[in-house]
PDB file of N, CA and C in Angstrom:
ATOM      1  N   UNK A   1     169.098-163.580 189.307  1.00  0.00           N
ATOM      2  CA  UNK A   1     168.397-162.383 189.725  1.00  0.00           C
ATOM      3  C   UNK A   1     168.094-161.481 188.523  1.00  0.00           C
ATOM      4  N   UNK A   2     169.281-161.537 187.462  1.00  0.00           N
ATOM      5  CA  UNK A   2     168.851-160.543 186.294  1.00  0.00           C
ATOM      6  C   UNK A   2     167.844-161.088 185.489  1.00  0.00           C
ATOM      7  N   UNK A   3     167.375-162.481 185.661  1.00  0.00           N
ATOM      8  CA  UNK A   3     166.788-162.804 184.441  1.00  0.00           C
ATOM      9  C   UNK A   3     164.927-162.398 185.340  1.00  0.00           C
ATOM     10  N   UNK A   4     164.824-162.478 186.401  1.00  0.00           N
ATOM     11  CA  UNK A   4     163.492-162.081 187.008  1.00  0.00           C
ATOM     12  C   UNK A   4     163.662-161.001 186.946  1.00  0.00           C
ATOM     13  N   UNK A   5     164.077-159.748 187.171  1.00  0.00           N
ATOM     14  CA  UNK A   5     163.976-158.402 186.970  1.00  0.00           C
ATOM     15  C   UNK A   5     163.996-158.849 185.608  1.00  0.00           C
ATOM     16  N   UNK A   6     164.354-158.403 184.898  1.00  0.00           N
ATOM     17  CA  UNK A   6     164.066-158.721 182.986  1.00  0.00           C
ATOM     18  C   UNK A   6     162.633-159.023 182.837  1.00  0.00           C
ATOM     19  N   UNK A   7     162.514-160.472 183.788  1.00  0.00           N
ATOM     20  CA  UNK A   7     160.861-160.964 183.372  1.00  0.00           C
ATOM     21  C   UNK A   7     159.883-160.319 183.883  1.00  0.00           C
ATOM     22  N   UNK A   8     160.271-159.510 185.632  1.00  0.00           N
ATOM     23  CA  UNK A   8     159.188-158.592 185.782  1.00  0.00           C
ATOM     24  C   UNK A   8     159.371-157.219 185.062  1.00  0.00           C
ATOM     25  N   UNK A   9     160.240-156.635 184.393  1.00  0.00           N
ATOM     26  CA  UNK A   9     160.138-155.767 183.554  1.00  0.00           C
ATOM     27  C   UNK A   9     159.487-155.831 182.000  1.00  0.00           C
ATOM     28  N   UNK A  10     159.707-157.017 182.105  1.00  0.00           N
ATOM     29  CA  UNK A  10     159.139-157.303 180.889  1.00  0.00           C
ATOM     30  C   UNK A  10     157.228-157.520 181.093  1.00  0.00           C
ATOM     31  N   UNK A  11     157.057-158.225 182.144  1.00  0.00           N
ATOM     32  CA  UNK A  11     155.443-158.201 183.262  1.00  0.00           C
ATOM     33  C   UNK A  11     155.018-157.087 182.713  1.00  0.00           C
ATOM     34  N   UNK A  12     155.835-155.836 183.393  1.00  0.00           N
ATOM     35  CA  UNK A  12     155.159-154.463 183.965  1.00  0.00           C
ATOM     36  C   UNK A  12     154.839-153.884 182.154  1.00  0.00           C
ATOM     37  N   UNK A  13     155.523-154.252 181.633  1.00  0.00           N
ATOM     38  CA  UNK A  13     155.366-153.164 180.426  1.00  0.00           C
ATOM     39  C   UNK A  13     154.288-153.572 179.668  1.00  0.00           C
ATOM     40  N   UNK A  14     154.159-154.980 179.748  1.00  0.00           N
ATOM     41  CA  UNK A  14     153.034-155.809 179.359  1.00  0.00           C
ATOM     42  C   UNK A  14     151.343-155.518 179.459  1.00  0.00           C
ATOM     43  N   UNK A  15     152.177-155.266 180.972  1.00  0.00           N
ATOM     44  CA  UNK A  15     150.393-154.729 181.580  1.00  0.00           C
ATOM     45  C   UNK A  15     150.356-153.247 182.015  1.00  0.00           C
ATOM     46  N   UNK A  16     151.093-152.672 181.537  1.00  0.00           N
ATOM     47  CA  UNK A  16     151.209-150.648 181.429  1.00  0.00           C
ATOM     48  C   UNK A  16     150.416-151.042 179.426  1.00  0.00           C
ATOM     49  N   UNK A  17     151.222-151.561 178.856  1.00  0.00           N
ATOM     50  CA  UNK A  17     150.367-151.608 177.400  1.00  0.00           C
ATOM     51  C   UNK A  17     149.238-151.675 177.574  1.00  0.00           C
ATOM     52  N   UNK A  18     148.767-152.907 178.485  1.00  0.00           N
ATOM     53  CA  UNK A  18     147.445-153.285 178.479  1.00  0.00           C
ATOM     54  C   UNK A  18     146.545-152.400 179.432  1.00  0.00           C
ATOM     55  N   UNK A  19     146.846-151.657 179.940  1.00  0.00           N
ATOM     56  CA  UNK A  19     146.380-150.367 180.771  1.00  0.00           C
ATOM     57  C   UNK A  19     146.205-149.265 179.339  1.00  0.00           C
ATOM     58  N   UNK A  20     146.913-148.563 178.817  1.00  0.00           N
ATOM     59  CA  UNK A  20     146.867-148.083 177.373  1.00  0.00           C
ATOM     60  C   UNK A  20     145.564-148.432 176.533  1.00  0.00           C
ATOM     61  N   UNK A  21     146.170-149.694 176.573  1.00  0.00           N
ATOM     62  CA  UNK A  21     145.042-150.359 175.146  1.00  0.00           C
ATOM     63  C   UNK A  21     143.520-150.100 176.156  1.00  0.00           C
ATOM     64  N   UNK A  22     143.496-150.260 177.259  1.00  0.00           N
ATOM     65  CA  UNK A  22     142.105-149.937 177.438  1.00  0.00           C
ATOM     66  C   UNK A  22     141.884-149.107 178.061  1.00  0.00           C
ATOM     67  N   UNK A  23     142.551-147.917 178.059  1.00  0.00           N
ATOM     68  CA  UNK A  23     141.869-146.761 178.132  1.00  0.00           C
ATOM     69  C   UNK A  23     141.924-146.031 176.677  1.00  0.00           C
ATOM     70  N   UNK A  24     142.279-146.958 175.942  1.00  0.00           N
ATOM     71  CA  UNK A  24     141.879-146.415 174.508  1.00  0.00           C
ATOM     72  C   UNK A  24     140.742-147.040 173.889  1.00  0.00           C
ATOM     73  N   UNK A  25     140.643-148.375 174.622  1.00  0.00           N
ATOM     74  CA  UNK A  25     139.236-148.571 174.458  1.00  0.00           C
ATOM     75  C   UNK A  25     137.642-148.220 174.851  1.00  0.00           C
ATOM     76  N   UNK A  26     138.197-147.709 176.529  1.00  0.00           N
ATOM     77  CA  UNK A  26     137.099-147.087 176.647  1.00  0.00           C
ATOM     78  C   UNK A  26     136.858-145.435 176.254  1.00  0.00           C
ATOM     79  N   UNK A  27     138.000-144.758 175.893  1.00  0.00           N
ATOM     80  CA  UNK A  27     137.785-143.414 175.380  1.00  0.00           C
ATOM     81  C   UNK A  27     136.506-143.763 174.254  1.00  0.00           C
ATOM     82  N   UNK A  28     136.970-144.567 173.347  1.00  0.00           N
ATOM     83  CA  UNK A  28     136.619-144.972 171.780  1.00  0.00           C
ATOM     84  C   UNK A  28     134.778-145.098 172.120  1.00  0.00           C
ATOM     85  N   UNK A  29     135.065-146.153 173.477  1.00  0.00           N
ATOM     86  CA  UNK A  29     133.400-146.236 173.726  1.00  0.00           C
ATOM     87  C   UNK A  29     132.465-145.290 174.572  1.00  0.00           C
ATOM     88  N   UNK A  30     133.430-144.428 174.964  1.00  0.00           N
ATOM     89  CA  UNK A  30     132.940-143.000 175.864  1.00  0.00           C
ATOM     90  C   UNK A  30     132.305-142.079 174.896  1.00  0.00           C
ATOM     91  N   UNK A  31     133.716-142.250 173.132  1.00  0.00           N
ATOM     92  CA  UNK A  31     132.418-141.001 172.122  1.00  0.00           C
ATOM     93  C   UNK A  31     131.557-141.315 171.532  1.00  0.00           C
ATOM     94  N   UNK A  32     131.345-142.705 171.500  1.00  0.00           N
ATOM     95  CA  UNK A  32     130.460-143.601 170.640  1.00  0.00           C
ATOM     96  C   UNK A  32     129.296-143.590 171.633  1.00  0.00           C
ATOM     97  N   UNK A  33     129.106-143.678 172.902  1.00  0.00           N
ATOM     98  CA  UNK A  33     128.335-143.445 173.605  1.00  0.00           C
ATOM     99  C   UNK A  33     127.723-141.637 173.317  1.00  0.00           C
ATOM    100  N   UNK A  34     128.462-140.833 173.866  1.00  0.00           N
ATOM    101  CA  UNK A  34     127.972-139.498 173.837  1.00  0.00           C
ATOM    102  C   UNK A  34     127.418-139.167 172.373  1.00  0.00           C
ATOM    103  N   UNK A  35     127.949-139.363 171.733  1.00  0.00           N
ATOM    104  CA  UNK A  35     127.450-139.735 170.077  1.00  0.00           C
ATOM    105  C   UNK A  35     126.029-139.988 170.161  1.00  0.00           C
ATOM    106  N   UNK A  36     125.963-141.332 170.654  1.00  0.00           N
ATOM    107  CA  UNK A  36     124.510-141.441 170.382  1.00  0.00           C
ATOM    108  C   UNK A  36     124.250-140.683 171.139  1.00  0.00           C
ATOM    109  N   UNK A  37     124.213-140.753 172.687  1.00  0.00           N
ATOM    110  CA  UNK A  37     123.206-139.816 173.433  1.00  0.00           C
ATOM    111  C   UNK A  37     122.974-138.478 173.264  1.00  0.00           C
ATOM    112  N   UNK A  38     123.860-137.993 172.339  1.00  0.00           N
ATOM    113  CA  UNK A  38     123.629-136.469 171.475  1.00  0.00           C
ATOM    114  C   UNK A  38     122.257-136.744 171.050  1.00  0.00           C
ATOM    115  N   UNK A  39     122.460-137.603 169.973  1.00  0.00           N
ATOM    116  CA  UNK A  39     121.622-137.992 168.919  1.00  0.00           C
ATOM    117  C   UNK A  39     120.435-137.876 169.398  1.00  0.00           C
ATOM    118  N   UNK A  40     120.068-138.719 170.812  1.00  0.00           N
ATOM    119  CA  UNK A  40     119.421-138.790 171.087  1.00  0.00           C
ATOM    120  C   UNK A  40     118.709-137.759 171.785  1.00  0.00           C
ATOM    121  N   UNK A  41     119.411-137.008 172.763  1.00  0.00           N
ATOM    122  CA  UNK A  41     118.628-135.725 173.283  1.00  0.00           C
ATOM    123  C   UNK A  41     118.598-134.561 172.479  1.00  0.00           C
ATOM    124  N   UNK A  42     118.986-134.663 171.093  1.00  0.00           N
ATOM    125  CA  UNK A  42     118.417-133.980 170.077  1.00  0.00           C
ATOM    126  C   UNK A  42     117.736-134.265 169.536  1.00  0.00           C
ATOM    127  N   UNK A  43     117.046-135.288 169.087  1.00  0.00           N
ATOM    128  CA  UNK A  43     115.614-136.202 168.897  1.00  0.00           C
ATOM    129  C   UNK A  43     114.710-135.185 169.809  1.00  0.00           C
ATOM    130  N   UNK A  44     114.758-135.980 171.188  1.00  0.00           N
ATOM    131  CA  UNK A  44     113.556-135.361 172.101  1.00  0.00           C
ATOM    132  C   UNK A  44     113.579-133.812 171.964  1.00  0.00           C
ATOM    133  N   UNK A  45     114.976-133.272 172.176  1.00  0.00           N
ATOM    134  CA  UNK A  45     114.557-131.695 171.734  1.00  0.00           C
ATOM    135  C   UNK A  45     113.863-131.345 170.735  1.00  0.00           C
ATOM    136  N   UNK A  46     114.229-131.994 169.141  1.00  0.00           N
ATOM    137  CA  UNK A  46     113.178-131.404 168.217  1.00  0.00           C
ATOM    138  C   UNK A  46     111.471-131.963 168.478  1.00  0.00           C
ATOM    139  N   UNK A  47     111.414-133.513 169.045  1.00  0.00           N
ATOM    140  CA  UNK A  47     110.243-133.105 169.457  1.00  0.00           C
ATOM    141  C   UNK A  47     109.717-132.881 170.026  1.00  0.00           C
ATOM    142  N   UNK A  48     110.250-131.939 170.972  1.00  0.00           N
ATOM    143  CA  UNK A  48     109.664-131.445 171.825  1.00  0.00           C
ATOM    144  C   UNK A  48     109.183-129.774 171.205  1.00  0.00           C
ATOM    145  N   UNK A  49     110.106-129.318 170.160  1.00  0.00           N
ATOM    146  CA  UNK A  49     109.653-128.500 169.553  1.00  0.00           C
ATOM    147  C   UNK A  49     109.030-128.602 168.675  1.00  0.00           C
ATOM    148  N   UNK A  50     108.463-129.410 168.414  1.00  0.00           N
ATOM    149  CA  UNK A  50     107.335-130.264 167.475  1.00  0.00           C
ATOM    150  C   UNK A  50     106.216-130.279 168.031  1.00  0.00           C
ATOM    151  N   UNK A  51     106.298-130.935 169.113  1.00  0.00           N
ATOM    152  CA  UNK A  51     104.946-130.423 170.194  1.00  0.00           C
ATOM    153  C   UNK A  51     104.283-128.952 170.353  1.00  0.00           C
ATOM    154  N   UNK A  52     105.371-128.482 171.233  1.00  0.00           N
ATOM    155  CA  UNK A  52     105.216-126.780 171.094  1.00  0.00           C
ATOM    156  C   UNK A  52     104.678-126.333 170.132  1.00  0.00           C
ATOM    157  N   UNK A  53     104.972-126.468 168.846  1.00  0.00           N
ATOM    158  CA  UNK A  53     104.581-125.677 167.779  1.00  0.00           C
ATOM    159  C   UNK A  53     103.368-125.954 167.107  1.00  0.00           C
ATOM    160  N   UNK A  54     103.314-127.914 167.476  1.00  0.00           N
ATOM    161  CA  UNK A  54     101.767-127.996 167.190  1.00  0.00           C
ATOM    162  C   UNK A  54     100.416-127.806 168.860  1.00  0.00           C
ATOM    163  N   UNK A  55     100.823-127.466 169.368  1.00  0.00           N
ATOM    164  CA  UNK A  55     100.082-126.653 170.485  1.00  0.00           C
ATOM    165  C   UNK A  55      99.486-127.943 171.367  1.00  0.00           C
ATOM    166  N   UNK A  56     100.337-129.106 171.338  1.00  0.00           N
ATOM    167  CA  UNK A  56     100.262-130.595 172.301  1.00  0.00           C
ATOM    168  C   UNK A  56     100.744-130.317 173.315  1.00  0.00           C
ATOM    169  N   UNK A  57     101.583-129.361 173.643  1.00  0.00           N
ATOM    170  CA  UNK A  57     102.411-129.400 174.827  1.00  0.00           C
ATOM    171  C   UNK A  57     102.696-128.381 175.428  1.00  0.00           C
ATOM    172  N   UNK A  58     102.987-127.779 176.375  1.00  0.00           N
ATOM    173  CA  UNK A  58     103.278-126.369 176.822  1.00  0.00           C
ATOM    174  C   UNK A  58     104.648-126.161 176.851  1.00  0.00           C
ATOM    175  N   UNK A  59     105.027-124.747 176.652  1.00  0.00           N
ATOM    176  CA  UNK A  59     106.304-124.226 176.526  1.00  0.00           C
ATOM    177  C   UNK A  59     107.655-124.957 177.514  1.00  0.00           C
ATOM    178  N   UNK A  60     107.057-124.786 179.085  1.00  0.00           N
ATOM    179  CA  UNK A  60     107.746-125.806 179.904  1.00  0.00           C
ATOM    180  C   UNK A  60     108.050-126.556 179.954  1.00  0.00           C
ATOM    181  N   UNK A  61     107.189-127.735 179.540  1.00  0.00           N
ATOM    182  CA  UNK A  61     107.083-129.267 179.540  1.00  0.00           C
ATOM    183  C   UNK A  61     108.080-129.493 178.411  1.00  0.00           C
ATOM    184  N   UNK A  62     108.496-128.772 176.856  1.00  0.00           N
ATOM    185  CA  UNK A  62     108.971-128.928 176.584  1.00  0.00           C
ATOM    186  C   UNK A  62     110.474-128.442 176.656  1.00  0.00           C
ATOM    187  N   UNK A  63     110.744-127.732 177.244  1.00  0.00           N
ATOM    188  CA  UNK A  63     112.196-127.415 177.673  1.00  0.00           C
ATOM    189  C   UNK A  63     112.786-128.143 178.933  1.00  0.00           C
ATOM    190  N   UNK A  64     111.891-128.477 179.772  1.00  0.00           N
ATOM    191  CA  UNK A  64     112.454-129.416 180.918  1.00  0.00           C
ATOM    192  C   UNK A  64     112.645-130.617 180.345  1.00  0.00           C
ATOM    193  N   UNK A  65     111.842-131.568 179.838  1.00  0.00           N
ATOM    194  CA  UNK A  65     111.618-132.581 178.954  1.00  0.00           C
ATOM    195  C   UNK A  65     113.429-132.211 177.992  1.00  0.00           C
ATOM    196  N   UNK A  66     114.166-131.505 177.360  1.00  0.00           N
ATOM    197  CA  UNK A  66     115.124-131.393 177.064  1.00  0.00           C
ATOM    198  C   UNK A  66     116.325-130.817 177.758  1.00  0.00           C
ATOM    199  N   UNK A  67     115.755-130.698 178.588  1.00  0.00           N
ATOM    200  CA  UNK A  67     116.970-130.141 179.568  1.00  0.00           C
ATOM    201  C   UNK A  67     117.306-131.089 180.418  1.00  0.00           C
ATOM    202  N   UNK A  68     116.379-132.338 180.682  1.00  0.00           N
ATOM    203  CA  UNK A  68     116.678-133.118 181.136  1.00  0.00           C
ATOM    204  C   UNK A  68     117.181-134.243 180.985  1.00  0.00           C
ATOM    205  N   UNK A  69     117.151-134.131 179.919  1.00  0.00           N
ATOM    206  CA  UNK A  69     117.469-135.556 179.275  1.00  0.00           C
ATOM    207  C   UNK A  69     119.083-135.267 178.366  1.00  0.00           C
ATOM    208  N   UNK A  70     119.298-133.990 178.276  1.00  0.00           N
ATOM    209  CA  UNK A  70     120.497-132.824 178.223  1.00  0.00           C
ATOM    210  C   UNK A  70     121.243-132.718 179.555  1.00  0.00           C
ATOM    211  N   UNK A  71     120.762-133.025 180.611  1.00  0.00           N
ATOM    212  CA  UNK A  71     121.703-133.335 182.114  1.00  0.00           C
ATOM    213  C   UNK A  71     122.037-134.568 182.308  1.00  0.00           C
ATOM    214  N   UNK A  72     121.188-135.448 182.042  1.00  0.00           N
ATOM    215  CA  UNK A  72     121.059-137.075 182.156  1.00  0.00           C
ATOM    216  C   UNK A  72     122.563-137.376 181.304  1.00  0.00           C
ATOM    217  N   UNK A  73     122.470-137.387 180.383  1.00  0.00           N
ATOM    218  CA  UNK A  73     123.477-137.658 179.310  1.00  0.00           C
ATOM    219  C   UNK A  73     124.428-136.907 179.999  1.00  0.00           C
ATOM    220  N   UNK A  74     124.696-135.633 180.184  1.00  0.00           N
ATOM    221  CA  UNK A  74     126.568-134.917 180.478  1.00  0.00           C
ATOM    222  C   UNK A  74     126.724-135.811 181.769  1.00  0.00           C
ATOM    223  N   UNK A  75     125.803-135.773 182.796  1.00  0.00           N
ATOM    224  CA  UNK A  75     126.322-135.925 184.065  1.00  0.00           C
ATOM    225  C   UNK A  75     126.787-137.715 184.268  1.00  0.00           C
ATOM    226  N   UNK A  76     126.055-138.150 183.701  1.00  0.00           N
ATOM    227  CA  UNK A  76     126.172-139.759 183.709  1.00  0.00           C
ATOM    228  C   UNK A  76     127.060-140.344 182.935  1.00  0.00           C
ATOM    229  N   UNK A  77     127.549-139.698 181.566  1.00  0.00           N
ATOM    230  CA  UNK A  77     128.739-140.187 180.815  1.00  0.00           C
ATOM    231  C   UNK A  77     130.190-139.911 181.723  1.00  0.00           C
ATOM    232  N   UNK A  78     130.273-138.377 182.225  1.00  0.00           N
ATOM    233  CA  UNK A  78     130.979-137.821 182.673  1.00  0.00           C
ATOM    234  C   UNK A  78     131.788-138.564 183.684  1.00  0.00           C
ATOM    235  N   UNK A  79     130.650-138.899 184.409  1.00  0.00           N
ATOM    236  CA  UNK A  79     130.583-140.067 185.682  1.00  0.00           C
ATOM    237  C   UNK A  79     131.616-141.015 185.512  1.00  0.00           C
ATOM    238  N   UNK A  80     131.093-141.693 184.441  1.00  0.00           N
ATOM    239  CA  UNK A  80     131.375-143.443 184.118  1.00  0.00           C
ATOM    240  C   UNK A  80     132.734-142.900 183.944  1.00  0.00           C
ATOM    241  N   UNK A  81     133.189-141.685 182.535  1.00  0.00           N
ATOM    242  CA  UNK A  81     134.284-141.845 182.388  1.00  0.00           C
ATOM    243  C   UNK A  81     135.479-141.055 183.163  1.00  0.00           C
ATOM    244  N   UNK A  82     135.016-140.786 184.566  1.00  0.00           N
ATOM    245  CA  UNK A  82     136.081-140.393 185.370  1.00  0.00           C
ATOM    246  C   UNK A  82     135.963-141.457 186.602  1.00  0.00           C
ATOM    247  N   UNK A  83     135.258-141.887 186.981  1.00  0.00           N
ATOM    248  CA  UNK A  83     135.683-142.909 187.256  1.00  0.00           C
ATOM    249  C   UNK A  83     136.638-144.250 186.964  1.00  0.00           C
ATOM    250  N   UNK A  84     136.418-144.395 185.409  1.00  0.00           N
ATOM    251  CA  UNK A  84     137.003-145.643 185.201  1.00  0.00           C
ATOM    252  C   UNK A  84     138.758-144.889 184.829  1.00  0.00           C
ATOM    253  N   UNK A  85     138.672-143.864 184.674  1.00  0.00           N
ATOM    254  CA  UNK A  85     139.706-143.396 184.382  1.00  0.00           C
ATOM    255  C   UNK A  85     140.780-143.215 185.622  1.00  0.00           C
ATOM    256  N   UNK A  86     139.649-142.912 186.748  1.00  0.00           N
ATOM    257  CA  UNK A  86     140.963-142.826 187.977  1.00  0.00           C
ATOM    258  C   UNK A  86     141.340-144.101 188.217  1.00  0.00           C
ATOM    259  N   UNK A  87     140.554-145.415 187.831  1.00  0.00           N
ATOM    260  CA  UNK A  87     141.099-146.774 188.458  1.00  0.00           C
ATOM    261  C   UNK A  87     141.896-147.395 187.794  1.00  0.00           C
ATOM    262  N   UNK A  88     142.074-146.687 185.644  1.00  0.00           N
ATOM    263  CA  UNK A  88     143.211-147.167 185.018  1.00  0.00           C
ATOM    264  C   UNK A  88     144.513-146.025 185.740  1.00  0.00           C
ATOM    265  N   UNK A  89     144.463-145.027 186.230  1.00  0.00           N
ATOM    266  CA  UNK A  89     145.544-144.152 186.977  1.00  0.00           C
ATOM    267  C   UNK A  89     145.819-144.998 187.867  1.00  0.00           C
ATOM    268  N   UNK A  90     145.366-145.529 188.968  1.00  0.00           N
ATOM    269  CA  UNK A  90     145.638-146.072 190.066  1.00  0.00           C
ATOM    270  C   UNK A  90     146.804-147.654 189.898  1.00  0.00           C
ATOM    271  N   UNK A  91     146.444-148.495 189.284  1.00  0.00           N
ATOM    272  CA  UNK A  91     146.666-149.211 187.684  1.00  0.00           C
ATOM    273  C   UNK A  91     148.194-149.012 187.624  1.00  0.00           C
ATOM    274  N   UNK A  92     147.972-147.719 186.872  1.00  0.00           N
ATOM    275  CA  UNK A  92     149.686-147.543 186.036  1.00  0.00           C
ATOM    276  C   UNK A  92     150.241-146.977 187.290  1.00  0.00           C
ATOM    277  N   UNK A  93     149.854-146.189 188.386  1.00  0.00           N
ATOM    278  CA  UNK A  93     150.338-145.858 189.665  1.00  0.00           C
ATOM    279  C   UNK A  93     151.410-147.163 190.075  1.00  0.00           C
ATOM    280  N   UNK A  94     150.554-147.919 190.195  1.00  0.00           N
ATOM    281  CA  UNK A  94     150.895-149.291 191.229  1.00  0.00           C
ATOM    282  C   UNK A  94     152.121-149.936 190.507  1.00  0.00           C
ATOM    283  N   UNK A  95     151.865-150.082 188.880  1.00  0.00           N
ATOM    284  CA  UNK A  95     153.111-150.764 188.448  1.00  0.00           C
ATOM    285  C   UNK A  95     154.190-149.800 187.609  1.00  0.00           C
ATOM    286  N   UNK A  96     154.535-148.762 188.358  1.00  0.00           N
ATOM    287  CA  UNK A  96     155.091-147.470 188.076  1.00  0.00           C
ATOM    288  C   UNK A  96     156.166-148.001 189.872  1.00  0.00           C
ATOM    289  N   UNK A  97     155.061-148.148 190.680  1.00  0.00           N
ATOM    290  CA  UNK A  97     155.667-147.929 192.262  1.00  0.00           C
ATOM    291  C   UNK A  97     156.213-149.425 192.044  1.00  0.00           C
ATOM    292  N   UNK A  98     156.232-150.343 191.322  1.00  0.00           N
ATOM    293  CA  UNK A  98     156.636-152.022 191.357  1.00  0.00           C
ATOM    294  C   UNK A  98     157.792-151.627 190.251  1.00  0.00           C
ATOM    295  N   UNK A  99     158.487-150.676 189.787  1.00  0.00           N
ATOM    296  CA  UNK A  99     159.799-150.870 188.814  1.00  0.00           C
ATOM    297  C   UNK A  99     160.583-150.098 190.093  1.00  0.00           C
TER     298      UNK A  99
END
């Protein structure tokens, strides 16, 4: 009996690490993501103030045009990474309730 408790203790810690290791992997790919998509809806913002200033575009078009693409990015990263985050919780829950 001691040597299976041992081996499922030894199981659980195995895969609590491996719960760890990837929510350190997806943090890593959550800023590498927002990273770019900075990058990127600061792109369209400057040209959108590029437009504006060369008189292609109207004042509106260019602030929605960045505001949107400035919501797109918070709300959709945000998303992914609370989601995947409650299902590595749920995860270490389960083999937390199995010791």
């Amino acid at each position: 009996m001691t040597r299976f408790n041992n081996n499922q203790n030894s199981t659980s810690s195995k895969m609590e690490q491996l719960v760890i290791q990837e929510r350190l992997r997806q943090a890593r790919l959550s800023f590498n993501i927002a990273l770019v998509l900075t990058v990127i809806s600061t792109i369209v913002s400057l040209a959108g103030a590029g437009l504006l200033l060369s008189g292609k575009t109207s004042e509106g078009t260019a602030t929605t045009a960045g505001g949107v693409a400035s919501k797109i990015v918070s709300i959709g990263l945000l998303k992914m990474t609370k989601d995947t985050n409650e299902r590595l919780d749920k995860i270490a829950t389960e083999f937390q309730d199995e010791d």
